[in-house]
Protein backbone atom coordinates (compact mmCIF):
# COMPACT_ATOMS: atom_id res chain seq x y z
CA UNK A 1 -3.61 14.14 -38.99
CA UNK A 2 -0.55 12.71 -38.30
CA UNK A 3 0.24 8.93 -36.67
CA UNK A 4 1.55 9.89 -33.10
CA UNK A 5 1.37 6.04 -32.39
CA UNK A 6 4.40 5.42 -35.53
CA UNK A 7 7.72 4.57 -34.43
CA UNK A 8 6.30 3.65 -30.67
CA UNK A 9 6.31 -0.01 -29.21
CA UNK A 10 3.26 -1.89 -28.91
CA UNK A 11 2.33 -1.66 -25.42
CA UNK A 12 1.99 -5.00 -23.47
CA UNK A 13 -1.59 -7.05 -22.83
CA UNK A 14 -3.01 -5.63 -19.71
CA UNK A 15 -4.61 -8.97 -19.04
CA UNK A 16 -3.25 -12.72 -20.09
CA UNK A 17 -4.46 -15.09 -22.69
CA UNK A 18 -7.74 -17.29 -21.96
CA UNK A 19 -5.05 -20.21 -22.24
CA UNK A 20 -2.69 -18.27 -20.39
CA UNK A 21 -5.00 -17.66 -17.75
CA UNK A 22 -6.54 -21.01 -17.80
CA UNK A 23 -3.19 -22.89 -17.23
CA UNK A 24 -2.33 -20.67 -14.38
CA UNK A 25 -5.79 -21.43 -12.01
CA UNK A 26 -4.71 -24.52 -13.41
CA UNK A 27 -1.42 -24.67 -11.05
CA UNK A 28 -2.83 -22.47 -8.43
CA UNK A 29 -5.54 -25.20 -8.15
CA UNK A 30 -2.68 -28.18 -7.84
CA UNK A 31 -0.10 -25.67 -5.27
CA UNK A 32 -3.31 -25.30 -3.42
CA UNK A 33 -4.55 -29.14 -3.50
CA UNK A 34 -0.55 -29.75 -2.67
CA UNK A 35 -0.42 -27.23 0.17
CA UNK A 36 -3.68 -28.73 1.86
CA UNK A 37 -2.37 -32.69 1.74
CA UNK A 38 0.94 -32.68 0.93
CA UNK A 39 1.09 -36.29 2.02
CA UNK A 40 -1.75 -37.41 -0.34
CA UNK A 41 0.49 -35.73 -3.50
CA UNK A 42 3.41 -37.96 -1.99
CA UNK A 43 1.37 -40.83 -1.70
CA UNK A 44 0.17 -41.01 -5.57
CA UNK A 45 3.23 -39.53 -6.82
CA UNK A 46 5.18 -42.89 -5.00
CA UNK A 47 2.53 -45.01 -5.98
CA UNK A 48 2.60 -44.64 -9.34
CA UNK A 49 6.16 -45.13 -10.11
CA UNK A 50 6.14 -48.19 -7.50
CA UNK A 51 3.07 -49.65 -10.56
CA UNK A 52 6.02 -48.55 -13.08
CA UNK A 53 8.58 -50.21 -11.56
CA UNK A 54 6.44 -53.35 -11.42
CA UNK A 55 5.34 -53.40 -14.83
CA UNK A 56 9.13 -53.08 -16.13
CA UNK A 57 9.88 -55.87 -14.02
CA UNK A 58 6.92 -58.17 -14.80
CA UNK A 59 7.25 -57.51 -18.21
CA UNK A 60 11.08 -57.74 -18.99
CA UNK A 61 11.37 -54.45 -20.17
CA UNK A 62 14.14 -53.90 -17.61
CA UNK A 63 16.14 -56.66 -20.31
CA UNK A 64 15.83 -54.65 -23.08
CA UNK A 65 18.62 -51.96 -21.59
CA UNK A 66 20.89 -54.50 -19.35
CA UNK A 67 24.35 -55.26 -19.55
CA UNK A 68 23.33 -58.45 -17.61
CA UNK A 69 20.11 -59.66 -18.64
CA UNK A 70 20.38 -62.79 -16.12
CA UNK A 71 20.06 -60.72 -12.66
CA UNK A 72 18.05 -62.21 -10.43
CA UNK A 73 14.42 -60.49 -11.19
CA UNK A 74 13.77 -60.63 -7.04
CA UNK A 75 17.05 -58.21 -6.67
CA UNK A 76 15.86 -56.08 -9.89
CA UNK A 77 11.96 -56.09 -8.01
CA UNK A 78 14.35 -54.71 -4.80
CA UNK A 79 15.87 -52.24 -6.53
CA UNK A 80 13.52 -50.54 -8.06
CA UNK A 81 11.25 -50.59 -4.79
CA UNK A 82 14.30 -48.94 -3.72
CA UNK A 83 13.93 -46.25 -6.10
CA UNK A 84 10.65 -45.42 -6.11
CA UNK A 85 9.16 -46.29 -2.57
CA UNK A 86 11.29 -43.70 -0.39
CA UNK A 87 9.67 -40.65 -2.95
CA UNK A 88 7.46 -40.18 -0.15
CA UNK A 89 9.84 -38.66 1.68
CA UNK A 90 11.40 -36.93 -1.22
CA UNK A 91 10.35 -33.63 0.47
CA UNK A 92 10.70 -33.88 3.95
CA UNK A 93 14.33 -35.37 4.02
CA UNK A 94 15.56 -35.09 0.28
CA UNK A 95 19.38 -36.21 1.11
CA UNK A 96 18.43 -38.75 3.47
CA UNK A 97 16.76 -40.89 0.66
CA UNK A 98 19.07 -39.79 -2.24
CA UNK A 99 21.93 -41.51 0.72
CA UNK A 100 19.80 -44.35 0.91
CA UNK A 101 19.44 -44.78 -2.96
CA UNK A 102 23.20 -44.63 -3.17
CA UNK A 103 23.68 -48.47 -2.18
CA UNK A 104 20.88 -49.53 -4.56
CA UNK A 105 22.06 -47.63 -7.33
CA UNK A 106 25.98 -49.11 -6.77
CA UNK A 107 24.34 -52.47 -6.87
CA UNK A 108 22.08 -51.29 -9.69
CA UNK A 109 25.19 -51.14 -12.08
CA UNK A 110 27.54 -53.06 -10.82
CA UNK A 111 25.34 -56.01 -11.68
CA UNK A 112 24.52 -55.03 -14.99
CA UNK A 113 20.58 -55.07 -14.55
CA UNK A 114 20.79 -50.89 -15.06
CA UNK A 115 17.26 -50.53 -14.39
CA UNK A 116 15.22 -47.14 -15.22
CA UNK A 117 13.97 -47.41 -12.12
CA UNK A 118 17.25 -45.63 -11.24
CA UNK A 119 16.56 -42.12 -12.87
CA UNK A 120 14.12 -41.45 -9.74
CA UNK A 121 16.83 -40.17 -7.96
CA UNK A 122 16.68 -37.02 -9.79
CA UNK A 123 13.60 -36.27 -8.70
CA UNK A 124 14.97 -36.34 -5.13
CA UNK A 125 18.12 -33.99 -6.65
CA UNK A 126 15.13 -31.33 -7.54
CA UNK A 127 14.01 -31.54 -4.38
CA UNK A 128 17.52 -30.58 -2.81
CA UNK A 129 18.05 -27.70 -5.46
CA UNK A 130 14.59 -26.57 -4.56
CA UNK A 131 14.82 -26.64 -0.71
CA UNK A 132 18.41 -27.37 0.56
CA UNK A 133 21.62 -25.02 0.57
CA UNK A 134 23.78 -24.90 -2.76
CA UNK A 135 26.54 -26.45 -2.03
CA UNK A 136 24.14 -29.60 -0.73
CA UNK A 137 23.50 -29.97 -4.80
CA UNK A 138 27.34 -30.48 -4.68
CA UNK A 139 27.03 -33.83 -2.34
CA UNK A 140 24.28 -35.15 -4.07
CA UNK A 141 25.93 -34.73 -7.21
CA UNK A 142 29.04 -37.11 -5.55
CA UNK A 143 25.77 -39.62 -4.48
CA UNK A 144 24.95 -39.75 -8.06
CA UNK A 145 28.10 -39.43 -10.10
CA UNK A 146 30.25 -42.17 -7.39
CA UNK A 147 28.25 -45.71 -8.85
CA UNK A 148 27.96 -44.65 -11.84
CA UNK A 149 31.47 -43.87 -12.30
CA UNK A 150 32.80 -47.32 -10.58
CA UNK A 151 30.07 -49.12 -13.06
CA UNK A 152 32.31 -47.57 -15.80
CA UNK A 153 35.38 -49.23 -14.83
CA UNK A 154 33.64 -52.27 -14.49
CA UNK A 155 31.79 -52.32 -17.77
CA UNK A 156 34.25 -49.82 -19.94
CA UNK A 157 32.66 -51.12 -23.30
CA UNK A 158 29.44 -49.35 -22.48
CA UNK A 159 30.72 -46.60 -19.91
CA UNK A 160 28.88 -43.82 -21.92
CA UNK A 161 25.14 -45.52 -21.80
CA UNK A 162 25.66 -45.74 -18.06
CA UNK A 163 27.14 -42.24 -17.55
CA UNK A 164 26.09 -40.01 -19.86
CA UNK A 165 21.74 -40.32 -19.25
CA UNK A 166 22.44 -39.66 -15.47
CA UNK A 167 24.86 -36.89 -15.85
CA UNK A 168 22.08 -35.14 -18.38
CA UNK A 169 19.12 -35.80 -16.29
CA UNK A 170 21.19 -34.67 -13.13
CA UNK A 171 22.01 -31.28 -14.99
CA UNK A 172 18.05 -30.92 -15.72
CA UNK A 173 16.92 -31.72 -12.58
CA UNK A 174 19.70 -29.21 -10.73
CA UNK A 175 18.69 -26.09 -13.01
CA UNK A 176 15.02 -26.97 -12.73
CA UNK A 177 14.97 -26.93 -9.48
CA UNK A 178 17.25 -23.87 -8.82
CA UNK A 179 15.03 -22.52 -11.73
CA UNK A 180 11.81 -22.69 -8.96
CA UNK A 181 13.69 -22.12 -6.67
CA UNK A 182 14.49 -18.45 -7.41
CA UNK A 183 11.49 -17.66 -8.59
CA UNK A 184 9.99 -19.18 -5.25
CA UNK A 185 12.94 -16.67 -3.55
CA UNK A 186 11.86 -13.38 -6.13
CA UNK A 187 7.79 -14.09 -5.09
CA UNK A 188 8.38 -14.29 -1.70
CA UNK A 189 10.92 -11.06 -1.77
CA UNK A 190 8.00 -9.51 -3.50
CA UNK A 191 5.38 -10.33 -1.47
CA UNK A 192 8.14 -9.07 1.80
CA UNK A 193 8.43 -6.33 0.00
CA UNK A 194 4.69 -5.23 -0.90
CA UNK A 195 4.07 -6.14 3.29
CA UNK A 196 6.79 -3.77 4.04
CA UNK A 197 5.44 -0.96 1.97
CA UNK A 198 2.17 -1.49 3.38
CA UNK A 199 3.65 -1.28 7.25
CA UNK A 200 5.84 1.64 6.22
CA UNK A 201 2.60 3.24 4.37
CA UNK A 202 0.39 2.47 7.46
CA UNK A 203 3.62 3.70 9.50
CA UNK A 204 2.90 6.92 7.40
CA UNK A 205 -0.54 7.87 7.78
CA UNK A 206 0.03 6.93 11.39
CA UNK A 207 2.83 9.78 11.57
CA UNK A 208 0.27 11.81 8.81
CA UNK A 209 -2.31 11.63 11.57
CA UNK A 210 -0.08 12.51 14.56
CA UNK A 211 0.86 15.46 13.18
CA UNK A 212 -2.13 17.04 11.78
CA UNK A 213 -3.74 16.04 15.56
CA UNK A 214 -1.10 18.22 16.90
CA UNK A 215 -1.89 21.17 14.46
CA UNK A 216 -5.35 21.01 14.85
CA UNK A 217 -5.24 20.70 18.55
CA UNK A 218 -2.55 23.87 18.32
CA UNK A 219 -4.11 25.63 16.51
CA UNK A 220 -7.80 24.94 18.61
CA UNK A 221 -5.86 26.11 21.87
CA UNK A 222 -4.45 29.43 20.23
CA UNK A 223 -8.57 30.27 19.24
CA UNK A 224 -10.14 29.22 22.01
CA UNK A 225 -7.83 30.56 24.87
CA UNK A 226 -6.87 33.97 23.07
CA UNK A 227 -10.88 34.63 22.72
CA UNK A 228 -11.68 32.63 26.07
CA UNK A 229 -9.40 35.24 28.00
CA UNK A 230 -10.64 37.91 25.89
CA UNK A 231 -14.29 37.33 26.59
CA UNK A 232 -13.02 36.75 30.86
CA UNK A 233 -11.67 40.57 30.81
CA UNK A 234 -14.70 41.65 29.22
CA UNK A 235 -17.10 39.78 31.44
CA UNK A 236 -14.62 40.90 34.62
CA UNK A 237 -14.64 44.36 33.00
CA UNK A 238 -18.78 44.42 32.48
CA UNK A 239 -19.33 43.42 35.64
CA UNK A 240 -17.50 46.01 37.56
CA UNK A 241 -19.23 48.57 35.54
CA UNK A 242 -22.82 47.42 35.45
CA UNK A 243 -22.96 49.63 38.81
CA UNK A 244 -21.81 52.82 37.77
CA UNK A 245 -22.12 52.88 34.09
CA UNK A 246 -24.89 50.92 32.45
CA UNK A 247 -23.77 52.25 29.12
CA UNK A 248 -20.51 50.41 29.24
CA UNK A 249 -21.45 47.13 30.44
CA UNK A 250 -23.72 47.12 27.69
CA UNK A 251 -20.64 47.70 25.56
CA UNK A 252 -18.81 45.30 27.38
CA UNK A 253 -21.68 42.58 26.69
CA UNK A 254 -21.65 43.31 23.48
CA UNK A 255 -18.17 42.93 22.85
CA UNK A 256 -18.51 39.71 24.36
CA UNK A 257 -21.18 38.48 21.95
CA UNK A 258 -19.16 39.79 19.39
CA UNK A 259 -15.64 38.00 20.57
CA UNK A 260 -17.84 34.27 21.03
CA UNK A 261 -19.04 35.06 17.55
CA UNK A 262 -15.64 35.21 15.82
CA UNK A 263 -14.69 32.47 18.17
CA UNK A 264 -17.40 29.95 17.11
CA UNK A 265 -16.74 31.02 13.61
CA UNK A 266 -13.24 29.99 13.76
CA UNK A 267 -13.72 26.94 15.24
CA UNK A 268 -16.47 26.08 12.52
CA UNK A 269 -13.87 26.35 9.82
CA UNK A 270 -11.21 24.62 11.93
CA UNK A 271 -13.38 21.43 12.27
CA UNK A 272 -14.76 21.64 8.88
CA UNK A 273 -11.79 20.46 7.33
CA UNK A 274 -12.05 17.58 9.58
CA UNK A 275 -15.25 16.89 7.51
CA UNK A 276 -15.14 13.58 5.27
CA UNK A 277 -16.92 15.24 2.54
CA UNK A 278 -13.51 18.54 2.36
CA UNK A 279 -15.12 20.22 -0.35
CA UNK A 280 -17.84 21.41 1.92
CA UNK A 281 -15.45 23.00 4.49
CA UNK A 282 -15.07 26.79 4.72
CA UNK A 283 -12.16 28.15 2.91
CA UNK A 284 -11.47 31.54 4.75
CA UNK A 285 -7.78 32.17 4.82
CA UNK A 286 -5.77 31.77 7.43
CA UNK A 287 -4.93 35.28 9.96
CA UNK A 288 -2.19 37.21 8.67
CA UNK A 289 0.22 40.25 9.62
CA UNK A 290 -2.77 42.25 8.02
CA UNK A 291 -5.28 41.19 10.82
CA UNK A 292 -3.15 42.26 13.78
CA UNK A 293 -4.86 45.38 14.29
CA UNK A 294 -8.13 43.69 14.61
CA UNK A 295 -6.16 40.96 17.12
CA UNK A 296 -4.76 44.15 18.71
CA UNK A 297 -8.22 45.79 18.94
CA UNK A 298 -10.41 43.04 20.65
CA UNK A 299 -7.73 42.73 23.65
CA UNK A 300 -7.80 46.41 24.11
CA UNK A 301 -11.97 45.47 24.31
CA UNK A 302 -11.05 43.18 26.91
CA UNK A 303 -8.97 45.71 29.36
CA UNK A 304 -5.26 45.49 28.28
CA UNK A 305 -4.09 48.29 26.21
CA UNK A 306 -1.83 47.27 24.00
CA UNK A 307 0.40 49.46 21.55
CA UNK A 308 1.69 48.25 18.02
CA UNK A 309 5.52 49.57 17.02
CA UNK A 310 6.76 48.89 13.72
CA UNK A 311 10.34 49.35 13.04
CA UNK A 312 12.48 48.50 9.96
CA UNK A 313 11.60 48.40 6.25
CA UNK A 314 9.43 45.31 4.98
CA UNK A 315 10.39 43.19 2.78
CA UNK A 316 9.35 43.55 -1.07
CA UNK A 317 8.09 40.31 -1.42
CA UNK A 318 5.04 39.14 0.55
CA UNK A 319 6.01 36.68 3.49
CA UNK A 320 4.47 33.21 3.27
CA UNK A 321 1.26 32.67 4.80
CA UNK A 322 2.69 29.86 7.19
CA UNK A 323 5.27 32.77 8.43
CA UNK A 324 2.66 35.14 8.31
CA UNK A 325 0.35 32.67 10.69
CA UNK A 326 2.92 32.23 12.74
CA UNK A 327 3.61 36.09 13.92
CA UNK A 328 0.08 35.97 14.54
CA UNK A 329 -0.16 33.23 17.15
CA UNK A 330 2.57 33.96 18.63
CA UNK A 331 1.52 37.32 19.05
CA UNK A 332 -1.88 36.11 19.81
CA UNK A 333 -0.63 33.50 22.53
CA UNK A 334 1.49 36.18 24.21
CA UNK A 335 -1.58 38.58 24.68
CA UNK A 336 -3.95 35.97 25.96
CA UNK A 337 -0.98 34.97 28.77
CA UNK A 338 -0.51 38.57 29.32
CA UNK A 339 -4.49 38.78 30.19
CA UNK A 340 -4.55 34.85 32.22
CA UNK A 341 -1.17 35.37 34.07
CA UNK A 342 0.07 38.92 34.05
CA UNK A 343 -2.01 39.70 37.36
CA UNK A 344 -4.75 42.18 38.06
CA UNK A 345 -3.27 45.84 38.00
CA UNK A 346 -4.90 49.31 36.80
CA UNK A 347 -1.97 50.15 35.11
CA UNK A 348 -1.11 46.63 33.21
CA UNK A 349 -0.37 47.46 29.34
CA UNK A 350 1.95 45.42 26.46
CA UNK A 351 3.39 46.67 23.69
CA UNK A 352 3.88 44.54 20.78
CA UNK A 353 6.68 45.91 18.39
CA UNK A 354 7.83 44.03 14.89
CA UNK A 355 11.16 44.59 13.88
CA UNK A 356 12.22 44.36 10.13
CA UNK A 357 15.56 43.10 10.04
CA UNK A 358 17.64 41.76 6.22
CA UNK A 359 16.59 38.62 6.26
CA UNK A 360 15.07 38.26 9.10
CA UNK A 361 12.05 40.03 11.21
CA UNK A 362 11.47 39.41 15.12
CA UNK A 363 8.45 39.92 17.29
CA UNK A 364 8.57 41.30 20.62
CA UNK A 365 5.67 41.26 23.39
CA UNK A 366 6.11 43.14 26.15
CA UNK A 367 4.25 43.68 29.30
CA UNK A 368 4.31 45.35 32.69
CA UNK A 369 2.59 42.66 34.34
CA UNK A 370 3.26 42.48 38.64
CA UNK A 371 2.98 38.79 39.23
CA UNK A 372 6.22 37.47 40.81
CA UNK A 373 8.47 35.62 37.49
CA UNK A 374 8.20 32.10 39.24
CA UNK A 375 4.81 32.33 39.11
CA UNK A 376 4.57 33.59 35.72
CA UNK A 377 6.59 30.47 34.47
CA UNK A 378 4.95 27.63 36.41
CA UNK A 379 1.55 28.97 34.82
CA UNK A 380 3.28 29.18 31.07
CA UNK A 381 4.66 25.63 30.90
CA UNK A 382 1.56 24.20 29.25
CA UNK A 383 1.21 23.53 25.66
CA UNK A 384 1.09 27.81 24.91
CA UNK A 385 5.00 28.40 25.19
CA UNK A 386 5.57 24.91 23.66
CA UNK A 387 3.00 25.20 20.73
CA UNK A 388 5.22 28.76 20.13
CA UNK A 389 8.37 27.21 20.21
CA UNK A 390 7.16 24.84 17.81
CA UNK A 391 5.41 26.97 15.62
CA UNK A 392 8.96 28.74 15.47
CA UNK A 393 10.98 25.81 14.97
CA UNK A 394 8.86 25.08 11.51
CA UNK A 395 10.70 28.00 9.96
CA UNK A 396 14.09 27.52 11.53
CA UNK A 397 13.04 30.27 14.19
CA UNK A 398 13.78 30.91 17.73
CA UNK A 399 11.68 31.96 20.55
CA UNK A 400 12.23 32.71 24.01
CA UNK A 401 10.14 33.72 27.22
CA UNK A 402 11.14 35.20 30.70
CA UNK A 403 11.38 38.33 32.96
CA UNK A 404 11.99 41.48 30.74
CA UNK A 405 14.23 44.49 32.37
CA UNK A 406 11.61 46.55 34.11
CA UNK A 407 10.18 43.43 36.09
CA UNK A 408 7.71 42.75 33.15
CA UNK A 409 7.51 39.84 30.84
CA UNK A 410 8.57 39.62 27.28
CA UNK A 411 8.21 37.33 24.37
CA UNK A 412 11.03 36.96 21.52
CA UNK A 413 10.43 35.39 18.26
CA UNK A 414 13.37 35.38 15.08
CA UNK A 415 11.95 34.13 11.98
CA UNK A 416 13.87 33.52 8.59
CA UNK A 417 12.35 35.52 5.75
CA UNK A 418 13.27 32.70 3.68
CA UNK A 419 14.17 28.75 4.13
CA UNK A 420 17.88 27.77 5.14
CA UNK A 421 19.63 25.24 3.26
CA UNK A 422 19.03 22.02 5.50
């Protein structure tokens, strides 16, 4: 068998190092002992190079690297307090104490002791890359680079020991600190970043959650008020005939037990998805233009005769389901307001007629229903027109509702055989 892993690069460590890891708690451990007492850090980061500069100076070391070796050693102890002593507030106010090094370090050079003491001052120029504007860096470079340069003209014979150590421990210090800096600014745009995600994820399920509540609660009123009215006509029906015909009141009940049986069935398989364990919930398909007839045949059960006209040649293709489910309903929802609002008359009938069209097919319910057409519209602005309208709108689709010609009410739905461009 052939290599399949030749010619392909080795793919990188999924976890770090035991050293690798090791330093890094290491740091998180000191950030997070920083973070807590920030002060303390300051404190024994000052303290120790106020011991340095006191050794130098008790020792004579400072000597060693004069120009002058015969300063005064109680200015050379001032000085390098100077230096080292305002690191405590190296962080807090970085230019402030850089400013008041400035004098120190003019007085540093000009009198020859050039102390070492002197290269603190780049720690406070990290601090400024670190924390303060760019162009900040610029000014502190002029508080660094203005003593040192007027030392120079003073003491020209050894210009390039004073100059030259500052100017390379300023560069260091600058790109150090800009260094942390931007990968303090690249963290922190990650960790904005992975928070955003998050709210737009939670935004998400949110809108996720919204939507499928307004399905499921659509979808809840189209079942239970097309079976609820169903299962009122039948009852209304029963009763009147339990006095003069026995036989079909018993029909009537029984259509009724039949009607709350589909009913409760639906509404198991409806809620079943809502299930946490969705592998358990029932799978029967969703109604399509195939089940109309049985739609058509329970609301002639409950009293309305109803006629189905279709028109047109189908397409060759099969429609989609969600088109198919949404003939259905609509057809459904028109029915059921035809039984709740159409008004009680012998001769009350609809007629339901689908109309093939190229590219298109449209759904008409009819009815001959007496109630006045203000009436019919106060009682159809619940959520029945508006769950049609939206169930239209899914498929670019169009419906409208009002008075029909001969004093009835009608229904129109236009739906897209297939998706327009957006």
């Amino acid at each position: 068998m052939a290599d399949t892993t030749e010619g392909r690069e080795p793919a990188p460590p999924s976890t770090p190092s035991p050293l690798t890891a090791h330093v890094q708690r290491l740091f998180q451990r000191i950030r997070a002992f920083d973070r807590r007492r920030p002060s303390l850090w300051n404190g024994v980061l000052a303290t120790f190079w106020v011991l340095f500069a006191v050794l130098d100076v008790s020792t004579g070391g400072w000597r060693t690297v004069a120009v002058d070796r015969h300063v005064p050693e109680p200015l050379v102890f001032t000085m390098s307090a100077a230096f080292s002593v305002p690191l405590l507030w190296r962080r807090s106010r970085p230019l402030a104490v850089l400013a008041f090094m400035a004098p120190f370090s003019l007085a540093n050079v000009w009198t020859g002791a050039v102390i070492q003491a002197s290269l603190l001052q780049e720690i406070v120029v990290f601090n400024i890359a670190v924390r303060l504007p760019m162009r900040t860096l610029a000014w502190s470079g002029a508080l660094v680079a203005a003593p040192l340069v007027i030392a120079s003209a003073r003491f020209p014979e050894v210009w390039s020991r004073l100059l030259l150590p500052h100017v390379w421990m300023f560069a260091v210090a600058a790109l150090a600190g800009i260094l942390v800096r931007t990968r303090k600014e690249y963290t922190e745009a990650l960790l904005d970043r992975a928070d955003r995600l998050e709210r737009e994820r939670d935004q998400q399920a949110r809108l996720a959650a919204a939507a499928e509540r307004t399905r499921i609660a659509r979808e809840m009123h189209d079942i239970i008020g097309h079976n609820l009215s169903v299962i009122t006509g039948l009852a209304d029906g029963g009763s009147y005939a339990a006095a003069r015909s026995p036989q079909r009141a018993a029909q009537a009940l029984e259509a009724i037990g039949t009607t709350s049986r589909q009913a409760l069935a639906e509404l198991r398989r409806l809620l079943g998805v809502l299930r946490d364990q969705q592998e358990d919930a029932d799978r029967t398909p969703q109604p399509t233009l195939d089940d109309i007839d049985a739609l058509l045949e329970g609301v002639r059960r409950a009293g309305l005769p109803v006629q189905l006209l279709v028109r047109g040649t189908p397409p060759t293709g099969p429609l989609t389901p969600g088109r198919q489910l949404t003939v259905y309903r609509v057809i459904q929802e028109s029915l059921t307001n035809t039984l709740k609002h159409a008004g009680a008359s012998p001769s009350l009938a609809a007629e339901v007629t689908l109309t093939y069209r190229p590219g298109s097919l449209e759904a008409l319910v009819t009815d001959n229903g007496t109630l006045p057409a203000d009436e019919r519209t106060s009682a159809g602005t619940g959520q029945g027109i508006t769950g049609m309208r939206a169930r239209a709108s899914l498929y670019d689709g169009t419906l409208t509702a009002g008075p029909s010609a001969d004093s009835g009410w009608q229904v129109r739905l236009r739906l897209p055989l297939e998706d327009s461009p957006s």
